[in-house]
Protein backbone atom coordinates (compact mmCIF):
# COMPACT_ATOMS: atom_id res chain seq x y z
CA UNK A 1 141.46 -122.26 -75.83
CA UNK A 2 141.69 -126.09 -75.56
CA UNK A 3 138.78 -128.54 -76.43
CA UNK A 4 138.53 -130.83 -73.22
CA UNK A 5 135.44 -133.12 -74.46
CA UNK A 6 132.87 -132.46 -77.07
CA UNK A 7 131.30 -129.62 -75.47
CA UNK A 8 133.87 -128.95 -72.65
CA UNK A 9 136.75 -126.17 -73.70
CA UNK A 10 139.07 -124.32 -71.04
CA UNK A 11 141.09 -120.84 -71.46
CA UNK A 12 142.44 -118.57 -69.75
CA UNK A 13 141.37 -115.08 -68.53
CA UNK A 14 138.55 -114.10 -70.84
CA UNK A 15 137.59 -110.04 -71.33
CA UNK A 16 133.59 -108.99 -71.71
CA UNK A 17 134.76 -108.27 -75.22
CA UNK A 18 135.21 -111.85 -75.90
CA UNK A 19 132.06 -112.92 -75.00
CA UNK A 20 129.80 -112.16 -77.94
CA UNK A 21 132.19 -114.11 -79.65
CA UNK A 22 131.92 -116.73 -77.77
CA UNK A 23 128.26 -116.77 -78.46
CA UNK A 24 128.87 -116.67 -81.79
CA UNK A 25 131.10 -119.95 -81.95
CA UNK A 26 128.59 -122.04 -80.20
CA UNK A 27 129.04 -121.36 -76.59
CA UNK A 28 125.93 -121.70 -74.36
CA UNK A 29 127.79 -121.51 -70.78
CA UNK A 30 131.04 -119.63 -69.32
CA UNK A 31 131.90 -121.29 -66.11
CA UNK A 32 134.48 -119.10 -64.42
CA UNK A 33 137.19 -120.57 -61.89
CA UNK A 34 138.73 -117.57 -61.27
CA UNK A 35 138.48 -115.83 -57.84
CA UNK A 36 137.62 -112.07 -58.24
CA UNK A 37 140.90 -110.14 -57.57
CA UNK A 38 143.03 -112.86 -58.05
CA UNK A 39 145.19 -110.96 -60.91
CA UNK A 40 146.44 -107.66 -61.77
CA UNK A 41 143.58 -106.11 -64.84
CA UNK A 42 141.83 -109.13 -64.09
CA UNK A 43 137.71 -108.45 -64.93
CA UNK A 44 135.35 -109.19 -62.04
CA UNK A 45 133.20 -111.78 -62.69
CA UNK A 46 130.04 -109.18 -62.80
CA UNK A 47 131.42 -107.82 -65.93
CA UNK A 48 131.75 -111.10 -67.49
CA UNK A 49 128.19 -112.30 -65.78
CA UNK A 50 126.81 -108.93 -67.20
CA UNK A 51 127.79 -109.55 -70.90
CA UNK A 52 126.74 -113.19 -70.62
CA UNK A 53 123.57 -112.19 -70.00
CA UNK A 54 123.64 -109.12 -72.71
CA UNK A 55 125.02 -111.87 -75.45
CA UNK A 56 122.20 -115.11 -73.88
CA UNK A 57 124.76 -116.85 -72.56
CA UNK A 58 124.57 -118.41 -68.95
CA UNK A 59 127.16 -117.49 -66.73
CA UNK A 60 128.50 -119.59 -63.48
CA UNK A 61 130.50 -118.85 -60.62
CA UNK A 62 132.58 -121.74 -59.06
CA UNK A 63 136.12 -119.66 -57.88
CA UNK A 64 139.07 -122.26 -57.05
CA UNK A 65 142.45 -121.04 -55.13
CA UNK A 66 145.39 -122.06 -56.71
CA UNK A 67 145.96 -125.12 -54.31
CA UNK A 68 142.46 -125.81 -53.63
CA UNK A 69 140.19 -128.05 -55.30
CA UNK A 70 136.93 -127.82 -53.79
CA UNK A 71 134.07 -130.64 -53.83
CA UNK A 72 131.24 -128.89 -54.23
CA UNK A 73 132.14 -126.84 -57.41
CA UNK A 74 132.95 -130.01 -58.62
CA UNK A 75 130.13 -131.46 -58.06
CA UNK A 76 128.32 -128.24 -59.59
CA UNK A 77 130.38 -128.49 -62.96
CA UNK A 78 129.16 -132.21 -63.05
CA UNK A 79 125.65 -130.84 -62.67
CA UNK A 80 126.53 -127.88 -65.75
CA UNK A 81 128.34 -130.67 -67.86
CA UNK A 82 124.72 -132.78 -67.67
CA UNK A 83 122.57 -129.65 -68.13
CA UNK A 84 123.77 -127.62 -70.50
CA UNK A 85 123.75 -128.78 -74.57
CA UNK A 86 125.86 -125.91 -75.98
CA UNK A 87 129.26 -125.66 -75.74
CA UNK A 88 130.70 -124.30 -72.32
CA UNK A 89 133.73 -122.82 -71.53
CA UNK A 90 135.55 -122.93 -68.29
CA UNK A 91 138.40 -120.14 -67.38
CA UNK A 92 140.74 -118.97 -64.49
CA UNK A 93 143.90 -117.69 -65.28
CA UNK A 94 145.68 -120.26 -67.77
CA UNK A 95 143.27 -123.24 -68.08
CA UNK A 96 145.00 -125.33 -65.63
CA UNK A 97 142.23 -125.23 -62.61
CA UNK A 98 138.75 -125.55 -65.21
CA UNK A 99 140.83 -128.34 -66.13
CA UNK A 100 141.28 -130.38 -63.25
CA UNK A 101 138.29 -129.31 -61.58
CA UNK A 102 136.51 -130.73 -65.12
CA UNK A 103 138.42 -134.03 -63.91
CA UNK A 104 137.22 -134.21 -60.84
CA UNK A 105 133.35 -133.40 -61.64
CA UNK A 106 134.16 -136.56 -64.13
């Protein structure tokens, strides 16, 4: 996990395992970038979406392609980033894509 901002942090592939933990450390928000089926193993996002909710966590949806970048989940995260007060975490499959989609909602 890398800290982006004061309450921005981007990982890879999270499990439903690792969510309560999450909660634990401060988290309010997982933000996942990851389109379901993209990987080999890789959780859906209802699993993760599921144990957000179990742990009180709020749980987002904005897939990105590799190659893609689109707009309007940027324009989403910007709308998260504002919201939110916790800590969020954004994830896809190495960091790379909640990154630059964090830029471009900047």
């Amino acid at each position: 996990m890398r800290q982006i901002d004061s309450n921005y942090f981007v990982a890879g592939q999270i499990s439903a395992e690792q969510v309560a933990e999450l909660k634990a450390a401060g988290f309010s928000a997982i933000c996942c970038l990851r389109p379901d089926g993209e990987g080999f193993g890789q959780p859906a996002f209802a699993e993760i979406e599921a144990a957000a909710k179990a742990a009180g966590l709020k749980a987002y949806y904005l897939p990105v392609s590799p190659g893609s970048m689109p707009m309007q989940h940027a324009s989403r995260l910007k709308e998260i980033l504002r919201e939110e007060e916790g800590k969020i975490l954004g994830y896809c499959a190495s960091g790379n894509r909640a990154t630059m989609l964090y830029q471009l909602a900047k």
